[in-house]
Protein backbone atom coordinates (compact mmCIF):
# COMPACT_ATOMS: atom_id res chain seq x y z
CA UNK A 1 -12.95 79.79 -0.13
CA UNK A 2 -13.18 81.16 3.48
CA UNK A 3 -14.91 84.23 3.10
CA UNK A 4 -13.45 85.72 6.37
CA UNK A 5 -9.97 85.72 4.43
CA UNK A 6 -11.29 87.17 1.45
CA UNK A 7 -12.57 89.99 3.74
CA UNK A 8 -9.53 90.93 5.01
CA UNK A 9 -7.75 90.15 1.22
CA UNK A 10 -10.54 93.28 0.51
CA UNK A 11 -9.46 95.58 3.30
CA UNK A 12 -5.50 95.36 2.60
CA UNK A 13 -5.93 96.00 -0.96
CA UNK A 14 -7.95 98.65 -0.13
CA UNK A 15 -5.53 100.39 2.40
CA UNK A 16 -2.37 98.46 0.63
CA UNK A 17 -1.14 98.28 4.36
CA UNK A 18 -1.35 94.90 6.42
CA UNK A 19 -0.29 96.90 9.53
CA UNK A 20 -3.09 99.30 8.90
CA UNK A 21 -5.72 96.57 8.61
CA UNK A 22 -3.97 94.47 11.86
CA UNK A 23 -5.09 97.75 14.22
CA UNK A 24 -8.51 98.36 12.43
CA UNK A 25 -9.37 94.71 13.07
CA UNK A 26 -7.29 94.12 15.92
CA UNK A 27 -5.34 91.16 14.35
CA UNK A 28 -2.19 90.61 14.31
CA UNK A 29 -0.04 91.10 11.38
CA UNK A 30 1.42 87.66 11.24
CA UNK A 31 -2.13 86.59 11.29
CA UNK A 32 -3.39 88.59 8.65
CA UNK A 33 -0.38 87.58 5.92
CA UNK A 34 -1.61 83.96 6.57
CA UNK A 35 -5.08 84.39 5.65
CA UNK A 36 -3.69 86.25 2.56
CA UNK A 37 -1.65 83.45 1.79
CA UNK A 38 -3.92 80.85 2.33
CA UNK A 39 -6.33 82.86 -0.07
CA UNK A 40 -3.59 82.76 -2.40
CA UNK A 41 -3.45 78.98 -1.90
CA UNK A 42 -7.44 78.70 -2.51
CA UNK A 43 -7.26 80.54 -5.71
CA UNK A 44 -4.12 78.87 -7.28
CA UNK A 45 -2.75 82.16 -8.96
CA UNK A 46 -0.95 85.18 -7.39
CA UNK A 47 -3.50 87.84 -5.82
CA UNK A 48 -1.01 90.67 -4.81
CA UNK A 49 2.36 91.47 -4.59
CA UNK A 50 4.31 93.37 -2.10
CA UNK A 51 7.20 96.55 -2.85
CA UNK A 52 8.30 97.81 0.52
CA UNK A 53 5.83 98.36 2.92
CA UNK A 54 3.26 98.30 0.22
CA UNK A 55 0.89 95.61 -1.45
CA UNK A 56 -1.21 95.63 -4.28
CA UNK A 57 -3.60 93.22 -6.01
CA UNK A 58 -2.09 91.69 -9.31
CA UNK A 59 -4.61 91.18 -12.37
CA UNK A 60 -6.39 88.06 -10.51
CA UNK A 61 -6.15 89.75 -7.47
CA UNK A 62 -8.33 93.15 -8.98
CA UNK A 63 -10.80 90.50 -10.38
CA UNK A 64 -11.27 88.66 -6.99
CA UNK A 65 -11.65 91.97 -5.74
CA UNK A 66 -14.83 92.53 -8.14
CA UNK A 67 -16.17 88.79 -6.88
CA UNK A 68 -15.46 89.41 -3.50
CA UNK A 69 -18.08 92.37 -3.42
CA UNK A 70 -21.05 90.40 -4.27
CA UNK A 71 -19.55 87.23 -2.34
CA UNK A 72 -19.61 89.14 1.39
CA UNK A 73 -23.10 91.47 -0.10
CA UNK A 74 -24.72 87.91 -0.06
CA UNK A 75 -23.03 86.90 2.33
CA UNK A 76 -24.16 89.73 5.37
CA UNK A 77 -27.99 89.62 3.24
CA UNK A 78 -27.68 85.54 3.99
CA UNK A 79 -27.03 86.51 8.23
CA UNK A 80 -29.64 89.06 8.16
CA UNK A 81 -31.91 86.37 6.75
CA UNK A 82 -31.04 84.17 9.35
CA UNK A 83 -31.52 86.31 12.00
CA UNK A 84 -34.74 87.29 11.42
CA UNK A 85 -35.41 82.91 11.39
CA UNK A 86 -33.45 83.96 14.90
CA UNK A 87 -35.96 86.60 16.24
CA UNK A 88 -39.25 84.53 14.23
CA UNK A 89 -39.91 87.40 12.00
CA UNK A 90 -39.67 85.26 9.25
CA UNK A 91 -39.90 81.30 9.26
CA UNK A 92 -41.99 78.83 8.13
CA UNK A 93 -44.24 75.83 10.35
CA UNK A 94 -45.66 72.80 9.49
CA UNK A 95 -49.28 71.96 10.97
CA UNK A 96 -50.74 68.68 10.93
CA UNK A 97 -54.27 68.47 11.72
CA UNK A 98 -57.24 66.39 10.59
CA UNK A 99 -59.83 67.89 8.26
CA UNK A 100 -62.38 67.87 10.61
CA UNK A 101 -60.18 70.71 12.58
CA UNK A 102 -58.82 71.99 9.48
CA UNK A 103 -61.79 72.99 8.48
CA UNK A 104 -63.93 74.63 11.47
CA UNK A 105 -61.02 75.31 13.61
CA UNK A 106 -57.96 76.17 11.99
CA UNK A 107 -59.42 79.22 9.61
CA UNK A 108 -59.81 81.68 12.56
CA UNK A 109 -56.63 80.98 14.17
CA UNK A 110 -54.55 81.41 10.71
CA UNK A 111 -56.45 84.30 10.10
CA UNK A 112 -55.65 86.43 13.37
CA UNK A 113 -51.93 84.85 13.67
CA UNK A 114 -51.45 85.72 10.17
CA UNK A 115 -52.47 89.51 11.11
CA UNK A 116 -49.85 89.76 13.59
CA UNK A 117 -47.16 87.35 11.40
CA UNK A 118 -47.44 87.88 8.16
CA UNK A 119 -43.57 87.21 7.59
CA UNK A 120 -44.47 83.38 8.68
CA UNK A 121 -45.79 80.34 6.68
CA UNK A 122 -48.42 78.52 7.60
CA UNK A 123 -48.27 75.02 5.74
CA UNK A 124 -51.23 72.34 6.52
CA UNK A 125 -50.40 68.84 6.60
CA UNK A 126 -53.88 67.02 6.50
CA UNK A 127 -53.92 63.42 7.81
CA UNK A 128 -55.95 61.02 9.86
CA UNK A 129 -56.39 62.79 13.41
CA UNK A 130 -54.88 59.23 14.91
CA UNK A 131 -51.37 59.75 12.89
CA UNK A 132 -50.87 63.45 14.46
CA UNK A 133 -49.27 62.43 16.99
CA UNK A 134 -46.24 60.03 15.19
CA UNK A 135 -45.98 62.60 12.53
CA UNK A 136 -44.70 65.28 15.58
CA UNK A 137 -42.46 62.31 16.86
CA UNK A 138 -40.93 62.05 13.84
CA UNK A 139 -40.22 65.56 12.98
CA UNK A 140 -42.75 65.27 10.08
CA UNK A 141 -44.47 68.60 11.24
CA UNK A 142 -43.36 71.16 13.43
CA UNK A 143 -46.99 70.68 15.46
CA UNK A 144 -49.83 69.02 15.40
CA UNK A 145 -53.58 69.81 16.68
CA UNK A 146 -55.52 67.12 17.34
CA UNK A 147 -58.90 65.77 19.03
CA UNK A 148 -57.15 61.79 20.01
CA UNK A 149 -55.88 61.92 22.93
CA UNK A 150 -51.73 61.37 23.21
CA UNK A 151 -50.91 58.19 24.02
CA UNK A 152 -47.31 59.32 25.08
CA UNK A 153 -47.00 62.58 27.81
CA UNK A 154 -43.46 62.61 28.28
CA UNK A 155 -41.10 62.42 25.15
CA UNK A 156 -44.16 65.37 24.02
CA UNK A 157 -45.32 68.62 24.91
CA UNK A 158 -48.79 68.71 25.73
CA UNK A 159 -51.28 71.25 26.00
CA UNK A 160 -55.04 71.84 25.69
CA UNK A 161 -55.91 74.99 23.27
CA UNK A 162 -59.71 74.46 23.72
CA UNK A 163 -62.95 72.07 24.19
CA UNK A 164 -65.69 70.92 22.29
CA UNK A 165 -68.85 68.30 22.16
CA UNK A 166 -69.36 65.39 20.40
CA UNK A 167 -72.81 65.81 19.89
CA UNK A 168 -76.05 64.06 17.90
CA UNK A 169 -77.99 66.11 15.32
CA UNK A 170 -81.11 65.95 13.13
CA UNK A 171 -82.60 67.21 10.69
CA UNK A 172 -85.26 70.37 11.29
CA UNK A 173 -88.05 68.16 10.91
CA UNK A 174 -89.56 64.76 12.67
CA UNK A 175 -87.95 61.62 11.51
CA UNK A 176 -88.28 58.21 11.36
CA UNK A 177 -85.21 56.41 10.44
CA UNK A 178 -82.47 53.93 11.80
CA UNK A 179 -79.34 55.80 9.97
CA UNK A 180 -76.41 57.00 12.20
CA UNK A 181 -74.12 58.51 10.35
CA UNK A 182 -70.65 59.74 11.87
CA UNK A 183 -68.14 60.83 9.85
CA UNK A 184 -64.52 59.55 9.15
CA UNK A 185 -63.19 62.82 10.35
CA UNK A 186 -63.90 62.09 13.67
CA UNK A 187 -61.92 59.10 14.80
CA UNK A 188 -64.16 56.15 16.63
CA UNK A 189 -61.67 55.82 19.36
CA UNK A 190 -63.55 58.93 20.54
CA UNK A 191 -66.76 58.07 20.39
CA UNK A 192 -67.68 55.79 22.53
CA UNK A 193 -71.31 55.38 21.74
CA UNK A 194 -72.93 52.96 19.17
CA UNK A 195 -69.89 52.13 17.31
CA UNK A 196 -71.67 48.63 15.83
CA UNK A 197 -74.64 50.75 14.94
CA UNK A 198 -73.41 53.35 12.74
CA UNK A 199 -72.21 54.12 9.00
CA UNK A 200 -69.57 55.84 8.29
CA UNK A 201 -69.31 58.78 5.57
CA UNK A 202 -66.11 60.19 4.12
CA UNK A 203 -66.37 63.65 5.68
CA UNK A 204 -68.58 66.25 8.11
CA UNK A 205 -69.42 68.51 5.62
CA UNK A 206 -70.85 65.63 3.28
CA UNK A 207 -72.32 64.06 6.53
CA UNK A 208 -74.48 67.49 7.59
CA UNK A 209 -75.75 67.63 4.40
CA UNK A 210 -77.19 64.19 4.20
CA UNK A 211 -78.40 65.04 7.60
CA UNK A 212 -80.56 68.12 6.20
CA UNK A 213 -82.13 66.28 3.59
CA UNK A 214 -83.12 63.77 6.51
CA UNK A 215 -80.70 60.49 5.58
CA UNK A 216 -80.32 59.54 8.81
CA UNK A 217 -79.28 60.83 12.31
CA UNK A 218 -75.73 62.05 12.68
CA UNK A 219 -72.80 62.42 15.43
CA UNK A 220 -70.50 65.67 15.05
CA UNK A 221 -68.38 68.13 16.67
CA UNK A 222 -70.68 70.78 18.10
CA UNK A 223 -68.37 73.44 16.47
CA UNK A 224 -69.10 72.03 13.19
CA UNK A 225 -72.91 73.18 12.99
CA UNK A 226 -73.34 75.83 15.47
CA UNK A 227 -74.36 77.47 12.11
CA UNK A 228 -76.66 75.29 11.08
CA UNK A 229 -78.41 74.65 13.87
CA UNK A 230 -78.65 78.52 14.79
CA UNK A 231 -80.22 79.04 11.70
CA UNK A 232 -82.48 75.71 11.99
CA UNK A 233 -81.24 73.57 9.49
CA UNK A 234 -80.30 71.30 11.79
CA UNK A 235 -81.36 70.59 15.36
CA UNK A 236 -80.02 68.68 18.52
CA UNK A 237 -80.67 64.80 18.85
CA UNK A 238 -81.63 63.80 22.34
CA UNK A 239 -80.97 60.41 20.93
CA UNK A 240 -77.66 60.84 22.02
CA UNK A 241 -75.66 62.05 24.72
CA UNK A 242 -72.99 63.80 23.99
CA UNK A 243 -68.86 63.45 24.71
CA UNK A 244 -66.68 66.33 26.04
CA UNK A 245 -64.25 66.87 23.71
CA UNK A 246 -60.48 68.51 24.34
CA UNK A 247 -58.94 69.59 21.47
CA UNK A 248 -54.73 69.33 22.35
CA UNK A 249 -51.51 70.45 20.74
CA UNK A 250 -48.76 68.91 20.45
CA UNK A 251 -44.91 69.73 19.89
CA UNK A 252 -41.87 68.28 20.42
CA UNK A 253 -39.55 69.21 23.61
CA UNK A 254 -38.87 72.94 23.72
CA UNK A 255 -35.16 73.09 22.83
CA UNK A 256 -36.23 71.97 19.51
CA UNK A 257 -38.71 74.17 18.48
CA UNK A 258 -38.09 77.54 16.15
CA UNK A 259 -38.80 81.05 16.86
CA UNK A 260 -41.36 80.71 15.04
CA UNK A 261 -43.38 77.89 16.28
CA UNK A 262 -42.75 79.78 19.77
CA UNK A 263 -44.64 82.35 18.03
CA UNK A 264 -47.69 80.31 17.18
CA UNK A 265 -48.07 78.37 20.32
CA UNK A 266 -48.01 81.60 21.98
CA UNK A 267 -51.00 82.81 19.82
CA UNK A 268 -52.48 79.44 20.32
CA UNK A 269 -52.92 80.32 24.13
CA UNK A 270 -54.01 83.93 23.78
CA UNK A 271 -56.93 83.56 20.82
């Protein structure tokens, strides 16, 4: 049922004057009896009928009339809806990330867009930092933050958000052990240090703390202890020399991003 006809079916049974309704809407009157009867047609039974130069709504037509008031309600609540999707006051992105970023990068930036956004989701999708990139190919998620560098510049958008250090730590006191330990966070592409040497362990977190009961030696993101090493848990290993880092987003081409991913690549510059 067109709801633009059962609009005007509203107004003339309202006024009970098609001419009356053709100048309010500026439409003419041949115009507006066709809508009415292809309402008519829609709802299989006879909505008005017409004495003169007067129309009124039979018994089906007074009960469409009751329908019709909660139809176009919902329907101007379901435009104003979408135009706040329109202007990115409300919406709802999909961030794919690796939990090594997740989880010493992403907090802070959720936090202070969410300050300034609070009418837009924020949903994580966690994977392997080497899948990011397909999963923004594919549509999958709206963007995606990652530390592996994109293998394809041009059907992408591109940009650095910030840098970081793939660095070696230790524990706070002397050790005397063969253990590297890097975690499977990190992807090896990256590091390009030692790869036959070292043991992998399922995450950073896990891997500092084996670290700072003295396990081993370890290879990080600096980002990932600053804490611990400013309050001497852990300390730098000059054992190994550490990577520059760039952490990148990555979207798909512009005309197919949402108001509100606009939004949070915007705060993704100015943080």
């Amino acid at each position: 049922m067109n709801t633009n006809h059962l609009s005007v079916f509203k107004k003339v049974m309202n006024t009970g004057s098609i001419s009356q309704v053709a100048k309010e809407t500026y439409v003419s009157q041949p115009a507006i009896s066709m809508m009415l009867k292809r309402l008519e047609q829609d709802a299989g039974v006879p909505l008005y009928t017409v004495v003169g130069r007067n129309i009124t709504a039979t018994d089906a037509g007074l009960t469409l009339m009751e329908y019709a008031e909660s139809i176009l309600s919902l329907e101007e609540q379901v435009y104003r809806a979408m135009e706040e999707f329109q202007q990115g006051s409300r919406g709802r992105i999909i961030v794919g990330t690796s939990q090594v970023l997740a989880t010493y990068l992403l907090p802070r930036i959720l936090l202070s867009f969410n300050k300034n956004h609070s009418n837009i989701t924020v949903d994580l999708k966690i994977r392997p930092d080497q899948e990011i990139e397909n999963l923004v190919r594919t549509g999958s998620v709206d963007i995606g933050i990652t530390i592996t560098p994109p293998e394809d510049h041009f059907s992408l958008r591109v940009r650095k958000i910030s840098d970081d250090q793939l660095i070696g730590i230790q524990p706070s006191f002397p050790l005397n052990s063969k253990t590297i330990l890097i975690p499977s966070d990190i992807p090896l592409s990256i590091n390009g240090q030692m790869k036959d040497q070292t043991t992998r362990i399922f995450s950073t977190e896990a891997l500092k703390q084996f670290i700072i009961e003295g396990v081993g030696y370890g290879v990080v993101l600096k980002s990932a202890v600053e804490l611990e090493i400013s309050c001497g848990k852990l300390k730098y290993w000059d054992g190994y020399e550490s990577n520059s880092i760039t952490t990148n987003v990555i979207t798909r081409p512009a005309e197919r991003l949402s108001k509100s991913v606009w939004f949070f690549l915007k705060h993704l510059v100015d943080i």
